[in-house]
N, C-alpha and C. Protein backbone atom coordinates (compact mmCIF):
# COMPACT_ATOMS: atom_id res chain seq x y z
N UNK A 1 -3.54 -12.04 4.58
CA UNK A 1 -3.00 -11.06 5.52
C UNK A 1 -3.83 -11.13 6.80
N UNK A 2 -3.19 -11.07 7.98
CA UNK A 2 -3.71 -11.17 9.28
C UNK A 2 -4.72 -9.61 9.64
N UNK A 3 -5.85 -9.60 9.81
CA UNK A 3 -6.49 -8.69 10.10
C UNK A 3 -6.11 -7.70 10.90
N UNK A 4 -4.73 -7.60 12.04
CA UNK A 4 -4.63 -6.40 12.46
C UNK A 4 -3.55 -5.60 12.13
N UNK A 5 -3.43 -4.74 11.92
CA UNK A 5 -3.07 -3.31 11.65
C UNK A 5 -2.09 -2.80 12.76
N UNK A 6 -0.92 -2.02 12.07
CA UNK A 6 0.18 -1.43 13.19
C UNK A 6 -0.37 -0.28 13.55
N UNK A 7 -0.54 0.68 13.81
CA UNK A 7 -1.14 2.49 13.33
C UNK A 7 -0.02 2.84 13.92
N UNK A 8 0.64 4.13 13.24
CA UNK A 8 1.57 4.95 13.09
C UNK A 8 1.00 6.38 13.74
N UNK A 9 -0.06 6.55 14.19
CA UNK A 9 -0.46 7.97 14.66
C UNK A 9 0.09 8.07 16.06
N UNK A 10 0.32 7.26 16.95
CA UNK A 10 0.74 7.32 18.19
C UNK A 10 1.46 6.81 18.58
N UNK A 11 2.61 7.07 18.18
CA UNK A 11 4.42 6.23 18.60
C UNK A 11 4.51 6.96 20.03
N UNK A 12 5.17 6.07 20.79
CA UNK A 12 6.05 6.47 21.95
C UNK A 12 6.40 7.39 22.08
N UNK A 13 6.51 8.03 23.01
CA UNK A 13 7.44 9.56 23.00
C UNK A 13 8.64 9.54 23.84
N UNK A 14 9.58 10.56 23.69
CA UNK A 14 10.45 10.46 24.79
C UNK A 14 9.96 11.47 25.72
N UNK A 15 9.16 12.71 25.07
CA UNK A 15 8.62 13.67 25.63
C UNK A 15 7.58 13.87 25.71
N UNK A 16 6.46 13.40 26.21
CA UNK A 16 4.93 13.69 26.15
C UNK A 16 4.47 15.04 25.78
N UNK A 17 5.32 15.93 25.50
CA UNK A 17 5.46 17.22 25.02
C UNK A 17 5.51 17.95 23.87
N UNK A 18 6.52 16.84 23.30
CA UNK A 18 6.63 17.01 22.07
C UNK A 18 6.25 15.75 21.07
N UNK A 19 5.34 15.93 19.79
CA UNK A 19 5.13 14.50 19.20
C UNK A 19 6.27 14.45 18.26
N UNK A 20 7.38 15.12 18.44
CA UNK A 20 8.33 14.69 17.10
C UNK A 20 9.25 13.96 18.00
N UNK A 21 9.17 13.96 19.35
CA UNK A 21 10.25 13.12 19.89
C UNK A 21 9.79 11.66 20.44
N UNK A 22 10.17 10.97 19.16
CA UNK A 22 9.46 9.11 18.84
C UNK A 22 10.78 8.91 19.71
N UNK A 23 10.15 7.53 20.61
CA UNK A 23 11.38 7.21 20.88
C UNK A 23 11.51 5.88 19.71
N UNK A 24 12.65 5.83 19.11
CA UNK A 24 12.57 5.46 17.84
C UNK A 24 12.93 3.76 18.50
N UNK A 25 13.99 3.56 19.35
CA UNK A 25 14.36 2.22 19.79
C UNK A 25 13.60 1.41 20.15
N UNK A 26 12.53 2.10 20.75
CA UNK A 26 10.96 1.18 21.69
C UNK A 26 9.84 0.81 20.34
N UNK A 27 9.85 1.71 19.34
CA UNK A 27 9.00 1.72 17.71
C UNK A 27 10.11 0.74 16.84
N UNK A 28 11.40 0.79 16.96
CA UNK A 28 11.60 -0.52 16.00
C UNK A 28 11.47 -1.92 17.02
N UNK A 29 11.45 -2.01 18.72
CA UNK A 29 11.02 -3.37 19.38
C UNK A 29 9.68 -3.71 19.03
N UNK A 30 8.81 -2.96 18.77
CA UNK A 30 7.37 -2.78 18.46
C UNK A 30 7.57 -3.61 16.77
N UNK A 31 7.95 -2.92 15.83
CA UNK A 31 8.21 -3.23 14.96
C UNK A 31 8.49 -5.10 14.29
N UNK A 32 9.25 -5.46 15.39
CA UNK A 32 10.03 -6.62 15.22
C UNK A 32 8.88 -7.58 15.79
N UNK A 33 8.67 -7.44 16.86
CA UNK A 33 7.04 -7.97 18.04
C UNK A 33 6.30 -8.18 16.95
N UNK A 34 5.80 -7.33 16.67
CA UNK A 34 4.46 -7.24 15.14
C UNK A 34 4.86 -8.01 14.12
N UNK A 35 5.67 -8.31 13.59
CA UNK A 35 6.07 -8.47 12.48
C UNK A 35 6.59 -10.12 12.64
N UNK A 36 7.37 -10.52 13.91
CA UNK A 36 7.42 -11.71 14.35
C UNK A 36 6.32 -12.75 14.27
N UNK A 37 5.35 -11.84 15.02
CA UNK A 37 3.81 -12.88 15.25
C UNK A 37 2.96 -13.07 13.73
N UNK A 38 3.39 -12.73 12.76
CA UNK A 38 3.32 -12.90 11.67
C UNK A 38 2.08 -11.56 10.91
N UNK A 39 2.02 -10.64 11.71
CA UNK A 39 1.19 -9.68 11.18
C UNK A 39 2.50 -8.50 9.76
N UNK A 40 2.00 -7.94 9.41
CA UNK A 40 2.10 -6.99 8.19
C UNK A 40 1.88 -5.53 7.76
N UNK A 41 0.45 -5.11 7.89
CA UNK A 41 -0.24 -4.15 7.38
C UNK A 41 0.44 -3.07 8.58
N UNK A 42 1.14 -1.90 8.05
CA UNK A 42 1.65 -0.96 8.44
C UNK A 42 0.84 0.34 7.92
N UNK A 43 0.12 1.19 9.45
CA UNK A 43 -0.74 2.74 8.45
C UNK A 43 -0.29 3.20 9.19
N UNK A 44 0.71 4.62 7.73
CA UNK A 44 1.12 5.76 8.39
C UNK A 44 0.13 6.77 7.90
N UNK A 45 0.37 8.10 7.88
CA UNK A 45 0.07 9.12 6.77
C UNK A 45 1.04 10.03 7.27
N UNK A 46 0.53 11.64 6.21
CA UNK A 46 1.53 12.57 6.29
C UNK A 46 1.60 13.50 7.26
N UNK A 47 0.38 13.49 7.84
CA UNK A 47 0.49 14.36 9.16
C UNK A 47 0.67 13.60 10.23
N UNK A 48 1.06 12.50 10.48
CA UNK A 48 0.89 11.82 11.82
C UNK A 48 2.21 12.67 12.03
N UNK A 49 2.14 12.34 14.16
CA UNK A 49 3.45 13.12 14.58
C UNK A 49 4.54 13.92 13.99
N UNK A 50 3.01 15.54 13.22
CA UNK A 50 3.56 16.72 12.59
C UNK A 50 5.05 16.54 11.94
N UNK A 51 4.45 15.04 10.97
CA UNK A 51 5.25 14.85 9.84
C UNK A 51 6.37 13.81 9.98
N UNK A 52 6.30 13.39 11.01
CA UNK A 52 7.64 12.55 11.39
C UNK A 52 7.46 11.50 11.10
N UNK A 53 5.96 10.61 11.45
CA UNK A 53 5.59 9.29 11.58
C UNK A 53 6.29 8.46 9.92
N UNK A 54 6.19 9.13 9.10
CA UNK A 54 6.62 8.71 7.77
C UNK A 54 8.16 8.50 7.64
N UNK A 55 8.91 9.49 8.34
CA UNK A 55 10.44 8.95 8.56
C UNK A 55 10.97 8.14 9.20
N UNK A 56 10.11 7.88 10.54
CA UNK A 56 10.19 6.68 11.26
C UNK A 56 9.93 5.60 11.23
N UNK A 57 8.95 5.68 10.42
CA UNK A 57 8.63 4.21 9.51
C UNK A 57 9.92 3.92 8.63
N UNK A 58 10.45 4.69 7.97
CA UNK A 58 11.54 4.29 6.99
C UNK A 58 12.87 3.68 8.08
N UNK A 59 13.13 4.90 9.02
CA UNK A 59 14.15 3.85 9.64
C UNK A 59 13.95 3.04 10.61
N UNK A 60 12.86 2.48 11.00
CA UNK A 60 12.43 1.22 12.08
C UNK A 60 11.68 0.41 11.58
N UNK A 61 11.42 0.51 10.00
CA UNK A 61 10.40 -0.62 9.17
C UNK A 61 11.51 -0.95 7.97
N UNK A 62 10.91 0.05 7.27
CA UNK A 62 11.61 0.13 5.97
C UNK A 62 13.26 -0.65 5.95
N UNK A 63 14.15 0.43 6.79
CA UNK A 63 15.56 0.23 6.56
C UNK A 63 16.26 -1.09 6.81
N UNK A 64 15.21 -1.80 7.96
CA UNK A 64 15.59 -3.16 8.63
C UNK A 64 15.01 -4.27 8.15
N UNK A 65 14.19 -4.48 7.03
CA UNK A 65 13.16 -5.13 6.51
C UNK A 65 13.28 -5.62 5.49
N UNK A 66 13.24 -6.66 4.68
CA UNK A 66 13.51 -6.49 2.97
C UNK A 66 11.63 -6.10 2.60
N UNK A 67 11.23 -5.49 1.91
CA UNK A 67 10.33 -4.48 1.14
C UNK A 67 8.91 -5.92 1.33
N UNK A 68 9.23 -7.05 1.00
CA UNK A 68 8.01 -8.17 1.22
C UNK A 68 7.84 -8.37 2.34
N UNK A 69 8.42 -8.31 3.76
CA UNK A 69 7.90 -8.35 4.70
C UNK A 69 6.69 -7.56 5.43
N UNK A 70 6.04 -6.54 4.94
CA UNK A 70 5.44 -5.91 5.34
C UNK A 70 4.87 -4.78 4.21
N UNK A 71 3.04 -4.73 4.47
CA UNK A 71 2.57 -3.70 3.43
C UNK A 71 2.06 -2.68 4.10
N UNK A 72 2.60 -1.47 3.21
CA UNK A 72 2.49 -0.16 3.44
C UNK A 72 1.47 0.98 3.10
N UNK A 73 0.72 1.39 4.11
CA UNK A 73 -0.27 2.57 4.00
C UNK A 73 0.42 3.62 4.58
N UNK A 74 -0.05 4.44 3.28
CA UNK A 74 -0.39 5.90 3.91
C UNK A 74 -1.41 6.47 3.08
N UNK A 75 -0.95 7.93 3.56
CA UNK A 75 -2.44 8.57 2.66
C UNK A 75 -2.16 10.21 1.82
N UNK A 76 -2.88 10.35 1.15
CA UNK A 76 -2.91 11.73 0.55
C UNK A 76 -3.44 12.86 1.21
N UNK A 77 -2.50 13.62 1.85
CA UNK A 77 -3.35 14.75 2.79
C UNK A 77 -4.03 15.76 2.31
N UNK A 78 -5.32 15.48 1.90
CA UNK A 78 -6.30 16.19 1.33
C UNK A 78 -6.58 17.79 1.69
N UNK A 79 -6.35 17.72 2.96
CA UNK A 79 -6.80 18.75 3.87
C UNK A 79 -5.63 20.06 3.11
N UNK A 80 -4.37 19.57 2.94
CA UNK A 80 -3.62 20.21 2.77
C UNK A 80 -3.15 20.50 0.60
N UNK A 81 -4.08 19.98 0.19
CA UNK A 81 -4.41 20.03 -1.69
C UNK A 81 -4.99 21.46 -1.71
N UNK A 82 -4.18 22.13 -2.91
CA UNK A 82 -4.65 23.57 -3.11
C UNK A 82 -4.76 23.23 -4.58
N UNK A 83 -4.04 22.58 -5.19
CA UNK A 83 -4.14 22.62 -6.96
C UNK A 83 -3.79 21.03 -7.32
N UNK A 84 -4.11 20.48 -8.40
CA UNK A 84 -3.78 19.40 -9.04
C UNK A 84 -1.81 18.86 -8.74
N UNK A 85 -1.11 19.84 -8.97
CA UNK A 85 0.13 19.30 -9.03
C UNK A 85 0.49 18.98 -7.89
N UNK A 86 -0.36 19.52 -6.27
CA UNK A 86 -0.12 19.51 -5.17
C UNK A 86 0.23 17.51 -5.07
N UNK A 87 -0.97 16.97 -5.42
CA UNK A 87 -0.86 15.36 -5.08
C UNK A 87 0.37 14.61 -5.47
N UNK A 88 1.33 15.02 -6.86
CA UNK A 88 2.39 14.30 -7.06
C UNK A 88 3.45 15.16 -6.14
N UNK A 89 3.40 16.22 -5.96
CA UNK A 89 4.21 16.76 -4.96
C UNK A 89 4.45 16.07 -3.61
N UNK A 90 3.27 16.08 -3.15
CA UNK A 90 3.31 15.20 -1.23
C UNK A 90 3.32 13.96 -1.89
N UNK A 91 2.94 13.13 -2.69
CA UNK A 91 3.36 11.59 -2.89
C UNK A 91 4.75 10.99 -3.44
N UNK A 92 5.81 12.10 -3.72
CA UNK A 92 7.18 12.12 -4.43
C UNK A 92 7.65 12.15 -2.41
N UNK A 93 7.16 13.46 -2.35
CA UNK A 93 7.82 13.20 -0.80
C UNK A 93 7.63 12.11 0.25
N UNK A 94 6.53 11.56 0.27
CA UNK A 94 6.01 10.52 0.43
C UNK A 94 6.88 9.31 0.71
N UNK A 95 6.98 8.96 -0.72
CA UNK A 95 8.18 7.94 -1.48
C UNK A 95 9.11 8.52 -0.57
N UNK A 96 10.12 9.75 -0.61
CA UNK A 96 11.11 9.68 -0.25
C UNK A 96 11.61 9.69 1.06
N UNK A 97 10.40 10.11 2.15
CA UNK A 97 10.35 9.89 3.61
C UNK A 97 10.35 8.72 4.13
N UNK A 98 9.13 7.77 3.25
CA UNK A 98 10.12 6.42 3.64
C UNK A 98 10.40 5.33 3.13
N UNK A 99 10.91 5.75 2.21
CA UNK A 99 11.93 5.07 1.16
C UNK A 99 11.85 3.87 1.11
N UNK A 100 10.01 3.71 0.82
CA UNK A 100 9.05 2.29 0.35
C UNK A 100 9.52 1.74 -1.03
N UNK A 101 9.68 3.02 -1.82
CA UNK A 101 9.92 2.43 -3.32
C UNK A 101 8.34 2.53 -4.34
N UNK A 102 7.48 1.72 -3.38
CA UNK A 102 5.65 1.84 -3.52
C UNK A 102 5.37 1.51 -2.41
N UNK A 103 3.68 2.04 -2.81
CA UNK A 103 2.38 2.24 -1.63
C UNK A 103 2.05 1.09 -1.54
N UNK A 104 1.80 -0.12 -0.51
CA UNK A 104 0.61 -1.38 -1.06
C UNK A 104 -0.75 -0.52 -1.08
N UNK A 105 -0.85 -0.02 -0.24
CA UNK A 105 -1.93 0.76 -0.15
C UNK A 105 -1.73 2.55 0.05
N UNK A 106 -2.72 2.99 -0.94
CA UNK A 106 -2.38 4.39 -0.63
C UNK A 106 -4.08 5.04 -0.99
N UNK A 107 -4.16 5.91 0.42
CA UNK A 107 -5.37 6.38 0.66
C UNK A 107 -5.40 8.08 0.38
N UNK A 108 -6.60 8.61 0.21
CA UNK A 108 -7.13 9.64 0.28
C UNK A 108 -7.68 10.20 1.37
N UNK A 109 -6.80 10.82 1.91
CA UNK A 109 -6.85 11.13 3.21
C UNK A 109 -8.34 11.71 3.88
N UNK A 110 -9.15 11.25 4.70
CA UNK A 110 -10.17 11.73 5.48
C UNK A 110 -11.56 12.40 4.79
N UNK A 111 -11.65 11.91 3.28
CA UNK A 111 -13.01 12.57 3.42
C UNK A 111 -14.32 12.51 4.11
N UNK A 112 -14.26 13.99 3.97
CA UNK A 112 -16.17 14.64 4.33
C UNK A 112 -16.38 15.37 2.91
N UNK A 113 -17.50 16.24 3.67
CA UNK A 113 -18.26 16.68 1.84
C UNK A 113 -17.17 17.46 2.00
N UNK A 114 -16.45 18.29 2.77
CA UNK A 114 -15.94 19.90 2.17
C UNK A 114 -14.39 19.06 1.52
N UNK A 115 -13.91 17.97 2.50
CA UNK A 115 -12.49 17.03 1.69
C UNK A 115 -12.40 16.80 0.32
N UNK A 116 -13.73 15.96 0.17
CA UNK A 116 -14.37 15.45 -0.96
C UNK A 116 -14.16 16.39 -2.11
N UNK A 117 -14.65 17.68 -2.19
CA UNK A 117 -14.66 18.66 -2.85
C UNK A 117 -13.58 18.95 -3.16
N UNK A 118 -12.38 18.99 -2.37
CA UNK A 118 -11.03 19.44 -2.44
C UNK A 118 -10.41 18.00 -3.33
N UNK A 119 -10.95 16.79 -3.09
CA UNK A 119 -10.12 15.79 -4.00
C UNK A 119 -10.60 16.18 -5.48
N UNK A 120 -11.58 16.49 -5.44
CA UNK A 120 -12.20 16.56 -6.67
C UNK A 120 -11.86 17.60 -8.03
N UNK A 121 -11.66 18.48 -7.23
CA UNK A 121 -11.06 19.81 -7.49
C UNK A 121 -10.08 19.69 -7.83
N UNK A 122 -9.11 18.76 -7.36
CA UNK A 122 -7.21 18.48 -7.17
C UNK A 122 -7.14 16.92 -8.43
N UNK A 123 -8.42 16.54 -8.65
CA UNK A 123 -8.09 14.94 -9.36
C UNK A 123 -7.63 14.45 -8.71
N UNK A 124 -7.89 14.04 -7.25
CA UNK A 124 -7.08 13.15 -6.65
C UNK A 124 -6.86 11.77 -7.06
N UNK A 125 -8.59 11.32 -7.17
CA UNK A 125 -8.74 9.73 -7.98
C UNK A 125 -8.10 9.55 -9.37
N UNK A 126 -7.97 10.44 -10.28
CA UNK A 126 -7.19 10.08 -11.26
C UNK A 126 -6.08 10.23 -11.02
N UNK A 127 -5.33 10.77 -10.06
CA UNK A 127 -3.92 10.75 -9.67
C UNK A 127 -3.58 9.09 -8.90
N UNK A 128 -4.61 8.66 -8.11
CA UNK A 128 -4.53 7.80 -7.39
C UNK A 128 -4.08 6.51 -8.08
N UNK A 129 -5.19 7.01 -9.33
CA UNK A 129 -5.55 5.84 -10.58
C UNK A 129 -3.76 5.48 -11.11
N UNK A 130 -3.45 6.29 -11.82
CA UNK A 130 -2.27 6.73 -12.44
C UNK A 130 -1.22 6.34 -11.82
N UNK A 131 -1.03 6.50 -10.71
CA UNK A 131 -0.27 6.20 -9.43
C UNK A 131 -0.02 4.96 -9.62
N UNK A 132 -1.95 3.66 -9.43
CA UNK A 132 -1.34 2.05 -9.76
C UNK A 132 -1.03 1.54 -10.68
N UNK A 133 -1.58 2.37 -12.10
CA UNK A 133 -1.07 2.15 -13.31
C UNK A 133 0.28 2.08 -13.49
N UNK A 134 0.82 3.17 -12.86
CA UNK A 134 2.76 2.70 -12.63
C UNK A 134 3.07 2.34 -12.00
N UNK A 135 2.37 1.43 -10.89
CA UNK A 135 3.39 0.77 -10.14
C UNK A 135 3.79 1.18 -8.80
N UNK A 136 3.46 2.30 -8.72
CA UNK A 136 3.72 2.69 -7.64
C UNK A 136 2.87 2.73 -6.37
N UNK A 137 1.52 2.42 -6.81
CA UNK A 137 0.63 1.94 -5.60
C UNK A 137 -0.07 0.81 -6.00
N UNK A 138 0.03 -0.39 -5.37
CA UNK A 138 -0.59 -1.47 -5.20
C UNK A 138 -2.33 -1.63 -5.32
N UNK A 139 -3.07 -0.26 -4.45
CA UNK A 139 -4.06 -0.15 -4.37
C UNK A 139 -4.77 0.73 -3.64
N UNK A 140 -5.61 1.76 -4.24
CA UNK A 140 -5.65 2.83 -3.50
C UNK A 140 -7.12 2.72 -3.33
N UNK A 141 -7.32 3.81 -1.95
CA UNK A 141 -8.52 3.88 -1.75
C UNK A 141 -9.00 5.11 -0.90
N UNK A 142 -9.43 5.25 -0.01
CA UNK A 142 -10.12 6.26 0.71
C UNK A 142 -10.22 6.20 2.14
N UNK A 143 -10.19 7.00 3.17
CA UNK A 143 -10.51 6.93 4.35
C UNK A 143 -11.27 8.00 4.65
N UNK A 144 -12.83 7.70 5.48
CA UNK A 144 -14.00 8.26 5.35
C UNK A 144 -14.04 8.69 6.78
N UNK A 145 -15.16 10.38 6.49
CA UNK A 145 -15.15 10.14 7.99
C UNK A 145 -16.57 11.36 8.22
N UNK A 146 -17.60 10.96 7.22
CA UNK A 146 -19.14 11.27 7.39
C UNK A 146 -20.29 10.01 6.71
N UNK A 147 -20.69 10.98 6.12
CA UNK A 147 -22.46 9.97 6.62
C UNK A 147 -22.09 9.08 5.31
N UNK A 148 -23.48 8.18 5.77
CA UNK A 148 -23.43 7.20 4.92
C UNK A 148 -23.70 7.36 3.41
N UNK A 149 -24.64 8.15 3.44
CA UNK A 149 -25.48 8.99 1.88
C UNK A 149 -24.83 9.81 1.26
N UNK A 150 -23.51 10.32 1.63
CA UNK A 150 -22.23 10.62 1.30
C UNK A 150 -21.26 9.79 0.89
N UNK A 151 -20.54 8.79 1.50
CA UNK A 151 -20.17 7.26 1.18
C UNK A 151 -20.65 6.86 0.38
N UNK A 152 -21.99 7.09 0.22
CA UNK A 152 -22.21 6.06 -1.29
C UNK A 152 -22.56 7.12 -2.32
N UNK A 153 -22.42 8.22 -2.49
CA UNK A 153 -22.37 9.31 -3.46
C UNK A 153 -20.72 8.91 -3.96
N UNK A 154 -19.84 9.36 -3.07
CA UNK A 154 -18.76 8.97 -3.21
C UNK A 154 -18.17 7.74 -3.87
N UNK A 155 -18.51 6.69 -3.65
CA UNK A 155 -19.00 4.94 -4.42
C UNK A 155 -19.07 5.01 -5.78
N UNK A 156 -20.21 5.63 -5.97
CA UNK A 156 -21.10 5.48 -6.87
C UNK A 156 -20.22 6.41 -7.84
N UNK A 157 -19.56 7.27 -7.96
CA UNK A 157 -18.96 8.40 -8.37
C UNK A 157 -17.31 7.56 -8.85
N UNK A 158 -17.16 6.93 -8.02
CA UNK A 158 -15.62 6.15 -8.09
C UNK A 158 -15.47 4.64 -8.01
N UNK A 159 -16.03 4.18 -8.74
CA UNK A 159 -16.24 2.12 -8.45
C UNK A 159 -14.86 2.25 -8.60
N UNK A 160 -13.75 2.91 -9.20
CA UNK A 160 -12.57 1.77 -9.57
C UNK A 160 -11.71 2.32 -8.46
N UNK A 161 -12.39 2.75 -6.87
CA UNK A 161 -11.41 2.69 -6.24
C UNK A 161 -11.25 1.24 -5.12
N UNK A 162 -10.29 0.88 -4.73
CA UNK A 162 -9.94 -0.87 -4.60
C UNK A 162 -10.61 -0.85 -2.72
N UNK A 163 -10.93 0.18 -2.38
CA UNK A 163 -11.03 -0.06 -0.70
C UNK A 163 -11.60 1.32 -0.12
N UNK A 164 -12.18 1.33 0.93
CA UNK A 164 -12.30 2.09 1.56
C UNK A 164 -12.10 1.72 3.35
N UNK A 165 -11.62 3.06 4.17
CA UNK A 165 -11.54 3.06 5.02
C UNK A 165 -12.23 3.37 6.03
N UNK A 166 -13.16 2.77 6.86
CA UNK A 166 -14.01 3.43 7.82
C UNK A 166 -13.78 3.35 9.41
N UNK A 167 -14.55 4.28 9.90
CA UNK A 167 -14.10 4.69 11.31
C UNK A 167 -15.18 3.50 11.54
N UNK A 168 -14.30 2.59 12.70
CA UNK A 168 -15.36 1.28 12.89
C UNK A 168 -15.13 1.19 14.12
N UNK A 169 -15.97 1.17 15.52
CA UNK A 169 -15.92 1.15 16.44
C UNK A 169 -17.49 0.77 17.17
N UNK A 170 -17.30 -0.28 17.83
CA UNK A 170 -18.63 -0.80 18.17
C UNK A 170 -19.58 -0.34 18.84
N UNK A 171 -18.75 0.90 19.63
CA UNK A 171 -19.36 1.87 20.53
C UNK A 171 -20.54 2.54 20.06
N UNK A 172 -19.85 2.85 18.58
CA UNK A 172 -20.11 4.08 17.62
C UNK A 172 -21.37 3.39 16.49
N UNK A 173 -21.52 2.53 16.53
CA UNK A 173 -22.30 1.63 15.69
C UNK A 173 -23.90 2.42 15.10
N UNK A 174 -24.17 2.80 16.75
CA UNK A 174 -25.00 3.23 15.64
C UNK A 174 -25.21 4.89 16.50
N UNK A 175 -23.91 4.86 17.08
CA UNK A 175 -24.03 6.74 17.02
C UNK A 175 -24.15 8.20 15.95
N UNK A 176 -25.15 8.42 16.13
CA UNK A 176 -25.47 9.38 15.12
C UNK A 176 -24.71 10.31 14.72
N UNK A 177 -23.13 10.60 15.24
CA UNK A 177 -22.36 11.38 14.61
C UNK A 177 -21.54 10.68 13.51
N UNK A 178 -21.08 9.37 14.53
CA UNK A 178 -20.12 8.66 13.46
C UNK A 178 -21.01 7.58 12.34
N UNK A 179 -22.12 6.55 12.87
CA UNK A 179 -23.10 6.16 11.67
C UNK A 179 -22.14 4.97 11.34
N UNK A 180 -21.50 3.97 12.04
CA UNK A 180 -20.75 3.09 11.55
C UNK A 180 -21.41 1.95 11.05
N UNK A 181 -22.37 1.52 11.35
CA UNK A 181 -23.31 1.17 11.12
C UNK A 181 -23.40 1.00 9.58
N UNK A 182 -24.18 1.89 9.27
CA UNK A 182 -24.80 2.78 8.12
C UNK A 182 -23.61 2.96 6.82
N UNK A 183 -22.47 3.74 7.18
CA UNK A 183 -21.63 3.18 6.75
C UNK A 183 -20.76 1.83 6.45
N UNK A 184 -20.57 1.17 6.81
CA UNK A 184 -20.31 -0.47 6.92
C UNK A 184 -21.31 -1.16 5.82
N UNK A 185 -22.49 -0.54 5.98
CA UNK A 185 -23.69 -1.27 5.29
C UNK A 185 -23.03 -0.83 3.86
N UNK A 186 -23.14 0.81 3.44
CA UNK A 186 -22.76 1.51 2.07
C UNK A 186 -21.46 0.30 1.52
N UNK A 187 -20.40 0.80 2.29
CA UNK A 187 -19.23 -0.42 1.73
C UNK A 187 -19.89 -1.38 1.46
N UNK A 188 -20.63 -2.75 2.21
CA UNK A 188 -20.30 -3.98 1.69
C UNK A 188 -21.45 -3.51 0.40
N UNK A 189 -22.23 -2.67 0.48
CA UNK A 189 -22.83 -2.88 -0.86
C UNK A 189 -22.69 -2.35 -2.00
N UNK A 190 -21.46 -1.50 -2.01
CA UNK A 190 -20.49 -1.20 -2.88
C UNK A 190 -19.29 -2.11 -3.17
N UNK A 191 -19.72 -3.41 -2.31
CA UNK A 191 -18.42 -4.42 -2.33
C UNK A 191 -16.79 -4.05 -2.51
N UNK A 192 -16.74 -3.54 -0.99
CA UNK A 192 -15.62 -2.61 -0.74
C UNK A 192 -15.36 -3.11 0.58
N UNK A 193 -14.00 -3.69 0.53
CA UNK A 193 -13.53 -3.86 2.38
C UNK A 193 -12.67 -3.30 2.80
C-alpha cells in the first residue's frame, strides 16, 4: 500500500458555514484523482463533518468502487461510550453509513488517560477484538493523542492490538505538548506502525 492517506475530516464545502454542506461532486473528483494514481487508504471517523463524513464516503467511495479498490478507516468514538453495548451500537451504524460491509482498519478513537479509561470501562479492545474475529474488521487499532509513558502503558496492556495511530508532525517532534518524538520511539518498540 502506497504510504499516503485520503483524510475525510475536511471535505470541501459549499458553505464555509456549514460542515454538513460537502460539496459531494468536487469529493467524488478527489476520490477518482486518488485512487487513479494508485493510492488506497481512506480515514474517516464518526464525528468528522458532525457526522456526515461517513455518508459521503459511502456515496463518493463506496457506491462507485467495487469494495477491493480501496481500504477503509474509521474509528470508535470513544468520547461519546457511556456503557459496553454503546460500541456495537455506533459500529452497526458505522457499517450502515457507509455501506463498507467491513473495516480494513478500525480505530479507537483518540485516546488520552481520561479516553483510555472510558475504552476500558466500555471493553472497547475486546469489542475491537471480536469485531476481527468476525470479519468485520481487518485490523484494529488506536489513535493516540498524549504522552509517551501513557502509549506504552497502553501497549503493554494490549499487544494484540494490530496498529497504532500517532499525531506525527515534524514540527512537533519534539514539542513538549505533542512528544512525537517520544511517542514514535514507544510504537516502534512495541513493534507497531
Amino acid at each position: 500500500m502506497k504510504k499516503l492517506g485520503f483524510g475525510c475530516m475536511r471535505f470541501p464545502l459549499l458553505d464555509e458555514n456549514d460542515v454538513k454542506s460537502i460539496d459531494k461532486p468536487q469529493v467524488e473528483a478527489m476520490f477518482d484523482r486518488f485512487l487513479e494514481q494508485g493510492f488506497t487508504y481512506v480515514d474517516t471517523a464518526y464525528p468528522y463533518h458532525e457526522g456526515e463524513s461517513e455518508r459521503v464516503v459511502k456515496a463518493a467511495l463506496v457506491d462507485r468502487y467495487p469494495r477491493e479498490a480501496y481500504k477503509l478507516a474509521t474509528k470508535l468514538p470513544t468520547f461519546l461510550l457511556k456503557e459496553k453495548e454503546d460500541c456495537a451500537r455506533y459500529f452497526n451504524e458505522q457499517l450502515e453509513k457507509t455501506g463498507a460491509g467491513y473495516f480494513d482498519y478500525y480505530l479507537i478513537h483518540c485516546l488520552t488517560t481520561d479516553l483510555y479509561e472510558t475504552a476500558k470501562k466500555c471493553d472497547a479492545f475486546a469489542f475491537a477484538a471480536a469485531m476481527k474475529a468476525e470479519g468485520k474488521v481487518k485490523e484494529f487499532g488506536f489513535s493516540f493523542h498524549d504522552t509517551p509513558e501513557k502509549l506504552d502503558e497502553i501497549l503493554t496492556a494490549h499487544p494484540e492490538v494490530d496498529f497504532v495511530q500517532l499525531q506525527i508532525n515534524y514540527l512537533d517532534w519534539e514539542a513538549p505538548n505533542v512528544q512525537s518524538r517520544g511517542c514514535y520511539e514507544v510504537a516502534r518498540k512495541h513493534k507497531k506502525e
